[in-house]
Protein backbone atom coordinates (compact mmCIF):
# COMPACT_ATOMS: atom_id res chain seq x y z
CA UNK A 1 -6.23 135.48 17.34
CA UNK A 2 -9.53 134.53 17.60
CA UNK A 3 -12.30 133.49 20.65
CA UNK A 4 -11.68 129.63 20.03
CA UNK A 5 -7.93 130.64 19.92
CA UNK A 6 -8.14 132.09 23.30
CA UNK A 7 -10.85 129.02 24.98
CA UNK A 8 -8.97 127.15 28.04
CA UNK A 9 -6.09 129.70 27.27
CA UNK A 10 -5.92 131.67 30.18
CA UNK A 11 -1.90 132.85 29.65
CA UNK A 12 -3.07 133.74 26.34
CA UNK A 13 -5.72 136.43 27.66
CA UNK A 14 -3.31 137.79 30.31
CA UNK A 15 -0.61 138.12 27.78
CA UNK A 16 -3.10 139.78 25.07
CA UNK A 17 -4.08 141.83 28.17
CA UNK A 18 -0.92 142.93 28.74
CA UNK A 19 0.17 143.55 25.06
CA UNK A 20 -3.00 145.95 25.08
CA UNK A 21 -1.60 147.71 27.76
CA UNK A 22 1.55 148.30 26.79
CA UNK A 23 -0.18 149.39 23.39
CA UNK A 24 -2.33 152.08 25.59
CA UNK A 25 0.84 153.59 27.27
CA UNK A 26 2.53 153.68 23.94
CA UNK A 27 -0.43 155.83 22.77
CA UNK A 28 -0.38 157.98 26.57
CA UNK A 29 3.24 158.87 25.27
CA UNK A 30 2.75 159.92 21.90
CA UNK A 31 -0.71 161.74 23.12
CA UNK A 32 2.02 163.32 25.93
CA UNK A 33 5.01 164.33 23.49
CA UNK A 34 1.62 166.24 20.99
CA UNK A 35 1.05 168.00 23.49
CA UNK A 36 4.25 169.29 24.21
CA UNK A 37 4.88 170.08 20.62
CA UNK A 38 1.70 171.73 20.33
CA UNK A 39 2.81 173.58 23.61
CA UNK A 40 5.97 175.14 21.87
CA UNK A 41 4.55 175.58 19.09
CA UNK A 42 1.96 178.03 20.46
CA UNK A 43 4.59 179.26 22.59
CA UNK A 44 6.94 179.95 19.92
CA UNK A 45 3.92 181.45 17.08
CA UNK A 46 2.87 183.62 20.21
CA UNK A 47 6.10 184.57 20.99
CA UNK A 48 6.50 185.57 17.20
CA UNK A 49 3.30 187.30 16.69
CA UNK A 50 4.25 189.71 19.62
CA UNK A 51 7.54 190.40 18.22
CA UNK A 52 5.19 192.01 14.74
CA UNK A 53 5.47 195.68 15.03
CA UNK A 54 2.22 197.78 14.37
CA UNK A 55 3.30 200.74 15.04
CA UNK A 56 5.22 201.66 11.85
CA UNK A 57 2.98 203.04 9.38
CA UNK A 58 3.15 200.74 6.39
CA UNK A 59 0.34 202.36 4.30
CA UNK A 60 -1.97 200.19 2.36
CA UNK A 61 -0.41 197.34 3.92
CA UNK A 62 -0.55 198.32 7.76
CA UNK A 63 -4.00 196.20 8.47
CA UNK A 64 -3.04 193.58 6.18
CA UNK A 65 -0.02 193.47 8.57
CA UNK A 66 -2.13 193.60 12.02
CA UNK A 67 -4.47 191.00 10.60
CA UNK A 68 -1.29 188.94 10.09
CA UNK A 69 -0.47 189.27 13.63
CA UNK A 70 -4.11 188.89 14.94
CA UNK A 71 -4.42 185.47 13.14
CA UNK A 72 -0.77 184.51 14.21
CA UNK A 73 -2.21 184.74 17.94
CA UNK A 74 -5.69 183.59 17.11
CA UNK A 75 -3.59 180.27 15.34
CA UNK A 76 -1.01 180.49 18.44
CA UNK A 77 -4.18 180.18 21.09
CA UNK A 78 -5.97 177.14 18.91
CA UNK A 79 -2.98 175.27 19.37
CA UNK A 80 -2.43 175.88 22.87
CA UNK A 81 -6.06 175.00 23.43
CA UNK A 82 -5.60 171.66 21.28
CA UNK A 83 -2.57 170.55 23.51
CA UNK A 84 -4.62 171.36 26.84
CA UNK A 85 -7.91 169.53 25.43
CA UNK A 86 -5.43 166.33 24.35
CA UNK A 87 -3.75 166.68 27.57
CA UNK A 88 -7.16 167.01 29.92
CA UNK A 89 -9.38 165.28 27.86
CA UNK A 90 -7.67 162.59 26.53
CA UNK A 91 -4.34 162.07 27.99
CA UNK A 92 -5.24 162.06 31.82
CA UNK A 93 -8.58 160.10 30.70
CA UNK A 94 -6.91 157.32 29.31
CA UNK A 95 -4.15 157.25 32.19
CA UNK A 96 -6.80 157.18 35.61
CA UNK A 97 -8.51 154.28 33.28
CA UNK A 98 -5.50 152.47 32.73
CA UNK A 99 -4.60 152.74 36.69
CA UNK A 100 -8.74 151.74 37.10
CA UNK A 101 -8.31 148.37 34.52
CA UNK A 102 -4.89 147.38 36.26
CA UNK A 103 -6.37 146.86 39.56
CA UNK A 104 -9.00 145.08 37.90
CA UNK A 105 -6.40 142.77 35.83
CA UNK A 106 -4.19 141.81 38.56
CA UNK A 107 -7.21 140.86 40.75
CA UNK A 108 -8.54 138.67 37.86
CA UNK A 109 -4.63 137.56 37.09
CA UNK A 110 -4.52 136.74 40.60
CA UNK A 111 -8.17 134.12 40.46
CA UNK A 112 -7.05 133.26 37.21
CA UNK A 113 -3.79 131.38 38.26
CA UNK A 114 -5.47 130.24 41.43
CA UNK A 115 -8.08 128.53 39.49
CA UNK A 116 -5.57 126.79 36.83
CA UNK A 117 -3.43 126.10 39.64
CA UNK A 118 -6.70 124.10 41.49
CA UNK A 119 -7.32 122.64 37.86
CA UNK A 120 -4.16 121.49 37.33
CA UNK A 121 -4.16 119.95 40.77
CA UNK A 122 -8.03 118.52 40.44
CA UNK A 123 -6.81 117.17 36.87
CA UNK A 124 -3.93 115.26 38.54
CA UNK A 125 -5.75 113.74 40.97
CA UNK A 126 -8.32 112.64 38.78
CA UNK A 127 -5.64 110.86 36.34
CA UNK A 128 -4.28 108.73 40.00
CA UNK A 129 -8.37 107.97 40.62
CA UNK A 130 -8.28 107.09 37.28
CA UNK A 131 -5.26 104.47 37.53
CA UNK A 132 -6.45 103.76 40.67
CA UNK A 133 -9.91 102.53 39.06
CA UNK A 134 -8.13 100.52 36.22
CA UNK A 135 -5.78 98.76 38.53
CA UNK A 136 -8.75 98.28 41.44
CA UNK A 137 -10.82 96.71 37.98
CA UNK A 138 -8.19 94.78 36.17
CA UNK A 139 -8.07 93.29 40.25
CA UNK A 140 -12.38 92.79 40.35
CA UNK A 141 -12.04 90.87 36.73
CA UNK A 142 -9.26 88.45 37.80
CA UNK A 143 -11.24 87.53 40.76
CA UNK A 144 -14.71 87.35 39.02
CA UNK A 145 -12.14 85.04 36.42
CA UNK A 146 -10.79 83.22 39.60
CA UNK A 147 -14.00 82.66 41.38
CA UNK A 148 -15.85 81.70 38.22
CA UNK A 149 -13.02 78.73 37.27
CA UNK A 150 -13.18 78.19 41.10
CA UNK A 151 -17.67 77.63 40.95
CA UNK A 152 -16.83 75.52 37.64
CA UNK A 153 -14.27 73.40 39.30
CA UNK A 154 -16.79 72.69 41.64
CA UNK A 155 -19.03 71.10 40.12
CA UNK A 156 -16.97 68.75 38.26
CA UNK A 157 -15.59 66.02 40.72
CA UNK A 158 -11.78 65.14 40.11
């Protein structure tokens, strides 16, 4: 839908308004549900990477084994981070800007409907004038008509 699409259309806006809000709180809940994912996940790779045992003695492969576990936690920790960044940085961003833009679009909703509402009202009144006029002129040519047969009878005697 384009600008021209949208010109003396202003149900059209609100609606595409609205679709693009709905859209935003669509993307609020997936951004919400990552971050609980990413939340048990890091839960659940932390939880795991404590439950490695270092203390037996494996040989050649005991600090292959502790590096395992070190980069299980390190992993664990970069996805907790990632679901608090989503959550504080994008999440709650988008949310306090959707609560900012709806106070904003039902004050503009609000003018908007006023002003069709006087437009539709001006535009009716207009189309009576209008009548009006064309009645009041069909009315002015009939007597012009009248008065001009009335001057030409006039001046011929009977």
């Amino acid at each position: 839908m384009g600008f021209e699409d949208l010109w003396d259309g202003f149900s059209k806006v609100a609606q595409k308004t609205e679709e693009g809000e709905r859209f935003t709180k669509e993307v609020l809940r997936y951004i919400k549900k990552r971050h609980e994912l990413e939340t048990i996940y890091a839960a659940s790779l932390g939880k795991l990477s404590k439950s490695l045992k270092t203390d037996i003695e494996m040989g050649t492969l005991n600090e292959a084994w502790i590096t395992i576990k070190d980069e299980s936690e390190n992993v664990a920790n970069i996805h907790q981070q990632f679901a608090d960044k989503i959550l504080n940085d994008i999440h709650d961003v988008i949310l306090n800007a959707i609560k900012e833009e709806k106070k904003k679009r039902l004050t503009h909703i609000t003018i908007g409907q006023k002003l069709e509402k006087e437009l539709s009202t001006s535009e009716s009144e207009m189309e009576k004038c209008n009548q009006k006029f064309r009645k009041l002129r069909k009315l002015q040519e009939k007597s012009l008509e009248d008065f001009n047969k009335a001057k030409a009878g006039q001046g011929n005697p009977k």
